[in-house]
Protein backbone atom coordinates (compact mmCIF):
# COMPACT_ATOMS: atom_id res chain seq x y z
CA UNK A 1 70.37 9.30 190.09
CA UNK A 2 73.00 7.90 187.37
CA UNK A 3 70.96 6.43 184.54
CA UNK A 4 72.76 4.20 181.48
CA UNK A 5 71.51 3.89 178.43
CA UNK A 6 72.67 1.75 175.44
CA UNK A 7 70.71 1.73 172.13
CA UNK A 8 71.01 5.95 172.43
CA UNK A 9 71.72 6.70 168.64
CA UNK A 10 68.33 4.47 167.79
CA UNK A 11 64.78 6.06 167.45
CA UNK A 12 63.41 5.14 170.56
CA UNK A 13 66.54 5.46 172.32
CA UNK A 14 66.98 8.58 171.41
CA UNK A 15 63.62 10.23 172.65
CA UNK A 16 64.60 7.51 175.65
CA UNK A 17 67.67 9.59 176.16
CA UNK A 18 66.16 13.16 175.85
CA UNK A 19 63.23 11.74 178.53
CA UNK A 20 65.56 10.56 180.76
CA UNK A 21 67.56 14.13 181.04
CA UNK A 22 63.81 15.88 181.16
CA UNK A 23 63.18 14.15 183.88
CA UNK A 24 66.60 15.02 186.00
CA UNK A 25 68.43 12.06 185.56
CA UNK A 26 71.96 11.91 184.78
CA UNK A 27 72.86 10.19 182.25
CA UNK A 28 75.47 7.76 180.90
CA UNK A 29 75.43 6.39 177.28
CA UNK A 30 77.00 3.06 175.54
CA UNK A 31 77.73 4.55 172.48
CA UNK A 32 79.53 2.37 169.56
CA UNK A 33 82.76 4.12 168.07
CA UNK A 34 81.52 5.85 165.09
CA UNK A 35 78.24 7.07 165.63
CA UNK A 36 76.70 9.54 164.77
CA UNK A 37 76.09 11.77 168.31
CA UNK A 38 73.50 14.75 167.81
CA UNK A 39 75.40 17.71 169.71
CA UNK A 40 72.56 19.30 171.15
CA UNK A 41 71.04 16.07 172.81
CA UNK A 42 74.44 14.97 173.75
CA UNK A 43 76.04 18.11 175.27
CA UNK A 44 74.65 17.23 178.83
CA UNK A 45 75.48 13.29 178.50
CA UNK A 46 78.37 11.27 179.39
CA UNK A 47 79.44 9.19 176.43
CA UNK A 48 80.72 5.73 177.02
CA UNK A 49 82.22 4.64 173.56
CA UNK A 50 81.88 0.81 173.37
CA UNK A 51 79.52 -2.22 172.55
CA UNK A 52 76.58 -4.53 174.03
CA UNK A 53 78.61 -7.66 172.63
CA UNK A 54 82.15 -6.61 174.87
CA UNK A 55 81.11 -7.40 178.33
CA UNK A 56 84.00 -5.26 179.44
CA UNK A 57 82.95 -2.24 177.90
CA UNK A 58 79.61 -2.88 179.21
CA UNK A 59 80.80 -3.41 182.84
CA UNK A 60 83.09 -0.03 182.38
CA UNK A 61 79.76 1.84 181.33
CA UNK A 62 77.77 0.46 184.51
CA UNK A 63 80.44 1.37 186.59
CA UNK A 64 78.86 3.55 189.35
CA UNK A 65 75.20 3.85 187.77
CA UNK A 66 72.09 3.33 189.60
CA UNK A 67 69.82 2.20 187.02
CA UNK A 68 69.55 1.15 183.28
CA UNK A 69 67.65 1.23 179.93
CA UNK A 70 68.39 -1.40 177.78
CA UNK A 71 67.33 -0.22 174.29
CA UNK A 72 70.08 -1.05 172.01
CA UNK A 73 68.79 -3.75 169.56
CA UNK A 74 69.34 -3.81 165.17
CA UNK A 75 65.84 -3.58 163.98
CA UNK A 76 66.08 -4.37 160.37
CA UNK A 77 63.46 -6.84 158.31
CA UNK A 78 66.08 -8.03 155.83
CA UNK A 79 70.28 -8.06 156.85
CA UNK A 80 72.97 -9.96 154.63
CA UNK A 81 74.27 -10.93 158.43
CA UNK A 82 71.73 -12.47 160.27
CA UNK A 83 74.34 -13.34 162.87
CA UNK A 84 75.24 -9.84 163.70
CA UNK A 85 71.43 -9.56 164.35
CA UNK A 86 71.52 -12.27 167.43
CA UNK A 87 74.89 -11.07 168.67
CA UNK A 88 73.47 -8.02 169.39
CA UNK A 89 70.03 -8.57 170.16
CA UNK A 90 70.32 -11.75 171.98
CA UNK A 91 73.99 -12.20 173.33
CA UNK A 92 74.20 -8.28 173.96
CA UNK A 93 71.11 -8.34 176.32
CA UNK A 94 72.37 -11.20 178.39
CA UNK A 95 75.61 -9.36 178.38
CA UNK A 96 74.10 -6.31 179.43
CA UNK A 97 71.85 -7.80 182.10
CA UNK A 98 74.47 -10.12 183.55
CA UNK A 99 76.17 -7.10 184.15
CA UNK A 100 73.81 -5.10 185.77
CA UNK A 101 72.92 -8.06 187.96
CA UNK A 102 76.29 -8.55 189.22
CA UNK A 103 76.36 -4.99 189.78
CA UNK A 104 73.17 -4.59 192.07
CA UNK A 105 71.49 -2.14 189.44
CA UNK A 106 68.73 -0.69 191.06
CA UNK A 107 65.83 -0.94 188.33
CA UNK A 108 66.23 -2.04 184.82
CA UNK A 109 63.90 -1.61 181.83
CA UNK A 110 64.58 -3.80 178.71
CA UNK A 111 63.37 -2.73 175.79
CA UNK A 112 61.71 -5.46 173.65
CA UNK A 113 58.47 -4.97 170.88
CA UNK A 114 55.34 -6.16 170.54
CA UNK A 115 56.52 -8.80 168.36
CA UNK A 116 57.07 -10.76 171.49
CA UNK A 117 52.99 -11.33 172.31
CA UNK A 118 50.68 -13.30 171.04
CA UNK A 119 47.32 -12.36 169.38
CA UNK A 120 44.04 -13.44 171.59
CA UNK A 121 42.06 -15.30 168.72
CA UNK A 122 38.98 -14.35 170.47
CA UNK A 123 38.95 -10.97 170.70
CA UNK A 124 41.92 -10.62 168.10
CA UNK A 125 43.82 -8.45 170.46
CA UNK A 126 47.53 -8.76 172.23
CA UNK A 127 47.83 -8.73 175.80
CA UNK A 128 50.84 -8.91 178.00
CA UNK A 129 49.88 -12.60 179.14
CA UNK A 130 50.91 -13.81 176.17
CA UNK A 131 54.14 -14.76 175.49
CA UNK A 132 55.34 -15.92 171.30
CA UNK A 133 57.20 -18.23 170.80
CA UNK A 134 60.34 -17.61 168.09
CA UNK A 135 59.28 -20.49 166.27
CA UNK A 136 55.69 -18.42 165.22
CA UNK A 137 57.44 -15.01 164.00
CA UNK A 138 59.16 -14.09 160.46
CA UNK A 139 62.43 -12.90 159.89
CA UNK A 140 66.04 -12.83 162.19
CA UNK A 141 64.98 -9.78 163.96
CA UNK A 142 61.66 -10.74 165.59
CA UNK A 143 62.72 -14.10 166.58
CA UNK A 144 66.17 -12.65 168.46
CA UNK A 145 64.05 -9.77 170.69
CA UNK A 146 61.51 -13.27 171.18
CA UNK A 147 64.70 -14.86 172.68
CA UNK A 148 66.36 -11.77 173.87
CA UNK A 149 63.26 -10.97 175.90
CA UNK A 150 63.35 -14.63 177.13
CA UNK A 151 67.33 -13.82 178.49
CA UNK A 152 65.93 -10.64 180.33
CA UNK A 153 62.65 -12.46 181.94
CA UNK A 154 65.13 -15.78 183.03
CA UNK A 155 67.56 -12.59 184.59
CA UNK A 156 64.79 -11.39 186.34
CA UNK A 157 63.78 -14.75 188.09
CA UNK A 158 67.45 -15.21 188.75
CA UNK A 159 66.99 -11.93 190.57
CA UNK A 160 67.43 -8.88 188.43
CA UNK A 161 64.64 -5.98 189.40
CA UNK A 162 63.84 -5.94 185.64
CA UNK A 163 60.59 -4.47 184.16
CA UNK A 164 59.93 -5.33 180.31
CA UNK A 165 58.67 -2.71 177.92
CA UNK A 166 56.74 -3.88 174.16
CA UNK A 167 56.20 -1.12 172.00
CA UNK A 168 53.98 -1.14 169.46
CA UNK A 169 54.83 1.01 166.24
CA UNK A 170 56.49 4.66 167.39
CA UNK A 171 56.29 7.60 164.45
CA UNK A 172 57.24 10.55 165.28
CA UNK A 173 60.22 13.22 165.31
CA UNK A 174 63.87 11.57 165.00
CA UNK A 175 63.72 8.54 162.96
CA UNK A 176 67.35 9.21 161.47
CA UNK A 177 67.75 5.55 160.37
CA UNK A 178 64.37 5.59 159.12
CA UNK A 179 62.81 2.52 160.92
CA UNK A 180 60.39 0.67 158.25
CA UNK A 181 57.32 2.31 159.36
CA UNK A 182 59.61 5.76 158.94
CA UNK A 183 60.57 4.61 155.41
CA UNK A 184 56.85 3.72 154.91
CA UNK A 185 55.94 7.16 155.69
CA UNK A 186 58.78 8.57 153.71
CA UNK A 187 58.02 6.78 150.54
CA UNK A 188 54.39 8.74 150.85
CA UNK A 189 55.88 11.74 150.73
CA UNK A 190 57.96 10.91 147.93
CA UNK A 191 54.98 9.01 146.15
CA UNK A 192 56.46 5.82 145.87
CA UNK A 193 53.14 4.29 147.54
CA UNK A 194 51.17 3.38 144.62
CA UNK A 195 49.01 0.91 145.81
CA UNK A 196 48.52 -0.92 149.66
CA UNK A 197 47.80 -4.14 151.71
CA UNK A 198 44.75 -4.74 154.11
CA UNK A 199 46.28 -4.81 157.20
CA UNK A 200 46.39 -3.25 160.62
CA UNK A 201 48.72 -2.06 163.39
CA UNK A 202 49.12 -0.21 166.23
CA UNK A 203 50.57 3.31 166.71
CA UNK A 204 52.02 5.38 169.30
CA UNK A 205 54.13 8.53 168.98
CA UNK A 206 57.25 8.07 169.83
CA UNK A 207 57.71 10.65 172.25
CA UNK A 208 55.10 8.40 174.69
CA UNK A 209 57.12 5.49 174.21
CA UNK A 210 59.88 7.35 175.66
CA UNK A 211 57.83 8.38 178.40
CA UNK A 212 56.64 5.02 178.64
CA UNK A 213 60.08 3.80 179.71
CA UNK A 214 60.54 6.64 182.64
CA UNK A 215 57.62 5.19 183.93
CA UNK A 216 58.37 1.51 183.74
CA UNK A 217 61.28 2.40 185.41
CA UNK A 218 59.60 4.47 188.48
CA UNK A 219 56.20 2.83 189.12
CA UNK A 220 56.91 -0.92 186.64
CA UNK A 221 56.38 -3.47 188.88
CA UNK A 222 59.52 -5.98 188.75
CA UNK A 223 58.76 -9.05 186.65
CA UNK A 224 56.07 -7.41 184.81
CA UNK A 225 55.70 -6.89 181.07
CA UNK A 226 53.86 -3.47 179.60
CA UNK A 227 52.84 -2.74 176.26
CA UNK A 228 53.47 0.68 175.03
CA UNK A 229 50.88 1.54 172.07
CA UNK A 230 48.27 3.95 171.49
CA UNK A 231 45.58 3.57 168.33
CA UNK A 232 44.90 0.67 166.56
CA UNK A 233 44.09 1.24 162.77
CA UNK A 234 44.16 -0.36 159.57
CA UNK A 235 46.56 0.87 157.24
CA UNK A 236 44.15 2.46 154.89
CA UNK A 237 42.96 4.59 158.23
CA UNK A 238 46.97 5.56 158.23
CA UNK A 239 46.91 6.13 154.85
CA UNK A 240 44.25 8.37 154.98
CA UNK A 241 45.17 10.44 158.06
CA UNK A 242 48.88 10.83 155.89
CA UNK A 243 46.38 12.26 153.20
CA UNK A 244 44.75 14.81 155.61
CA UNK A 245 48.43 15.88 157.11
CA UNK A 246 50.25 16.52 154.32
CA UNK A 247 47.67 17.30 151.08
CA UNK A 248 48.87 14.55 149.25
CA UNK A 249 46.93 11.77 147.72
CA UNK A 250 46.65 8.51 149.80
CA UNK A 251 47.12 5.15 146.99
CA UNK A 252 43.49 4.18 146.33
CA UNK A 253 44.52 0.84 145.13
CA UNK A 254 44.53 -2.46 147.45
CA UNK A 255 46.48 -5.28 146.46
CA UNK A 256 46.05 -8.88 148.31
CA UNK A 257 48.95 -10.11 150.47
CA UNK A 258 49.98 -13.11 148.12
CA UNK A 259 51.00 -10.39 145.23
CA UNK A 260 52.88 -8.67 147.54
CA UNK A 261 54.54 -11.26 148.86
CA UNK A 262 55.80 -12.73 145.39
CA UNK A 263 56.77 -8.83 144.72
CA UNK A 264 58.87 -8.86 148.17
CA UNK A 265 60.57 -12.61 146.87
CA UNK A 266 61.64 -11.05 143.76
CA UNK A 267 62.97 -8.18 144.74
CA UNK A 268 64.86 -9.53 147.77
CA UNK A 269 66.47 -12.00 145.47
CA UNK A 270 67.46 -9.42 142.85
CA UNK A 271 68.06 -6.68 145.42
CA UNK A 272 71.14 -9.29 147.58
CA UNK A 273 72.10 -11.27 144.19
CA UNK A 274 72.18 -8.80 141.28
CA UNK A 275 71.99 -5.19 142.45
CA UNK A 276 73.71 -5.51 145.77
CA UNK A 277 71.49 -3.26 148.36
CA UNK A 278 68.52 -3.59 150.52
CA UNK A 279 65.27 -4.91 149.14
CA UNK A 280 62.40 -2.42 148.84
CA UNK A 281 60.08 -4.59 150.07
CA UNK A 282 61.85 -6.83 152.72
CA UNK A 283 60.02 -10.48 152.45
CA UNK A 284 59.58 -10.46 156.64
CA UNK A 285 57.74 -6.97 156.36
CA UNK A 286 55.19 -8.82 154.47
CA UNK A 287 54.34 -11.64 156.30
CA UNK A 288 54.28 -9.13 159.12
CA UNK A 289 51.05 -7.32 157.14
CA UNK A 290 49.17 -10.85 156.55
CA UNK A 291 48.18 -10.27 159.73
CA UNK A 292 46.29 -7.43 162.12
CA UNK A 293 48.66 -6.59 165.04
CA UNK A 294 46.10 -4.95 167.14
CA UNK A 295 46.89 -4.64 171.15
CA UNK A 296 44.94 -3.94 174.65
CA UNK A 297 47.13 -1.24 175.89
CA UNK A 298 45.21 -0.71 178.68
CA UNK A 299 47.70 -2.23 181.48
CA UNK A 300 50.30 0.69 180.85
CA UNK A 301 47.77 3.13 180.62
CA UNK A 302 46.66 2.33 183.94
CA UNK A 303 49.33 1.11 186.14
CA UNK A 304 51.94 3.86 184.55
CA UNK A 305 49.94 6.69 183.32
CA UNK A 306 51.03 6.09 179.57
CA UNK A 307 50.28 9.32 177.66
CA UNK A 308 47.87 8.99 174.44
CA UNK A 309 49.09 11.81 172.44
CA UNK A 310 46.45 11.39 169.09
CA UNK A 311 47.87 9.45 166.36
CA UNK A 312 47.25 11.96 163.86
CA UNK A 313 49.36 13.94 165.57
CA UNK A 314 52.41 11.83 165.81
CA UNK A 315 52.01 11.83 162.13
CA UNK A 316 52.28 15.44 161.56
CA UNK A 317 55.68 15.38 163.37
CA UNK A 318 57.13 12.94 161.53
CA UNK A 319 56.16 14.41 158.31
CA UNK A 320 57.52 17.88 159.49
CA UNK A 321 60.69 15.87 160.93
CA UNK A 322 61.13 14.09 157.50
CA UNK A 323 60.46 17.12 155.74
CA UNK A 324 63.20 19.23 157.85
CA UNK A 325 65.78 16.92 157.39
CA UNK A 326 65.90 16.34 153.44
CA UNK A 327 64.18 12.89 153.31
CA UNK A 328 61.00 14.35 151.03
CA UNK A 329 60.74 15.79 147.89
């Protein structure tokens, strides 16, 4: 079975893409001219060189493929373009899925984030009943997957057997980019962590996220929505089990959301304005930590066997990854 994959080059499309040849699929990515294509995961894969936002290199890609993983998305908190953000995320999924429904694709997954559910104020936790609304998230990228994952649900009432996957936070091997909760963990290791927020979140290691989305795709049920997470923990508890994987010290000292959010302000203004690069603290990431994002995960655990490999774990191969690869001290 002929498998496409855009979003390859990306963290979680990248452990998508090793999965998917694991499991015996052949495989077909949508790879934008320029990228950067590890040999050794890419000797075994045909590489389609074009873009989600050209609907004719999209077509050309699904040309003669039986299924698809949509994971191609730009997951950034802060981006002097917000517009290329919603090309891609939003226009590029419809694209994509128009595609594959003109085409008859077999089964599609479509990668979207947990972003896209709302927190029970009950019990505190996310669920995949809940749907958010763009209007209730911060920053350009979380509203375009809350709209992008609106395209792929209206595709799959229009008749596209689509299944929707919502990760939570991945860590693992791989982050190239890094994602922010890579650069998090990379600014431990270089101890430029001095002090923390009270929030939570919810981990998962990458490599069962990947998983995750071989599974959606042979036992998701069509129409259906699974979230893709593991351990919920406050950061401290992250912090801490950083401490115990690597010897270092974990920051000791808590600061409350409002002074980091004037911190973020500043140095997004003077980061765009006078120095000209990415803010260190991105002013979205922020308001994303005012808040616990804690999930039920049981619903992919149980109707797709979603492996639990321990958080601590994960952690260890991300700090070895990291460590490989030149990003640490």
């Amino acid at each position: 079975m002929k498998a496409l994959l855009t979003g390859a080059t990306g963290f979680i499309g990248g452990s998508v893409l090793s999965e998917l040849l694991r499991s015996g699929y052949q495989v077909r990515a949508l790879v934008r001219k320029g990228s950067r294509l590890n040999s050794n995961i890419f000797r075994d894969v045909e590489v389609v060189f074009g873009d989600v936002r050209d609907i004719d290199s999209v077509e050309t890609a699904l040309d003669g493929c039986d299924v698809l993983c949509h994971a191609a998305a730009v997951y950034t908190f802060w981006t002097p373009n917000p517009r290329d953000v919603y090309e891609t995320n939003v226009k590029g999924t419809e694209n994509v899925l128009k595609v594959a429904l003109a085409k008859r694709i077999e089964k599609v997954v479509y990668t979207s984030t947990e972003s896209t559910i709302c927190l029970d104020k009950e019990s505190g936790l996310g669920t995949e009943e809940s749907i958010r609304s763009p209007d209730d998230v911060s920053g350009h990228y979380k509203k375009s997957k809350c709209l992008a994952e609106a395209v792929a649900l209206r595709m799959c009432d229009q008749g596209l057997p689509l299944v929707v996957v919502n990760p939570t936070t991945p860590v693992g091997a791989g982050d190239v980019k890094p994602t922010p909760t890579g650069q998090l963990i990379v600014d431990f290791l270089n101890g430029r962590m001095p002090a923390y927020v009270n929030t939570g979140l919810n981990l998962i290691d990458v490599a069962d996220v990947a998983r995750g989305h071989i599974l959606a795709l042979e036992r998701g049920r069509v129409g259906e929505r699974y979230i893709l997470g593991n351990a919920n923990l406050t950061f401290k508890d992250i912090l801490s089990l950083l401490e115990q994987v690597t010897g270092l010290k974990a920051p000791r000292l808590r600061i409350p959301i409002w002074l980091a959010l004037g911190a973020a302000y500043v140095d997004e203004l003077v980061a765009s304005r006078v120095a000209k690069r990415p803010p260190r603290i991105p002013v979205a990431a922020v308001k994303t930590a005012s808040s616990f994002r804690y999930f039920d995960c049981s619903k992919a655990i149980r109707e797709l066997g979603l492996p639990q490999t321990p958080v601590k774990m994960a952690l260890e191969k991300a700090v070895r990854w990291f460590r490989h690869n030149g990003y640490a001290r």
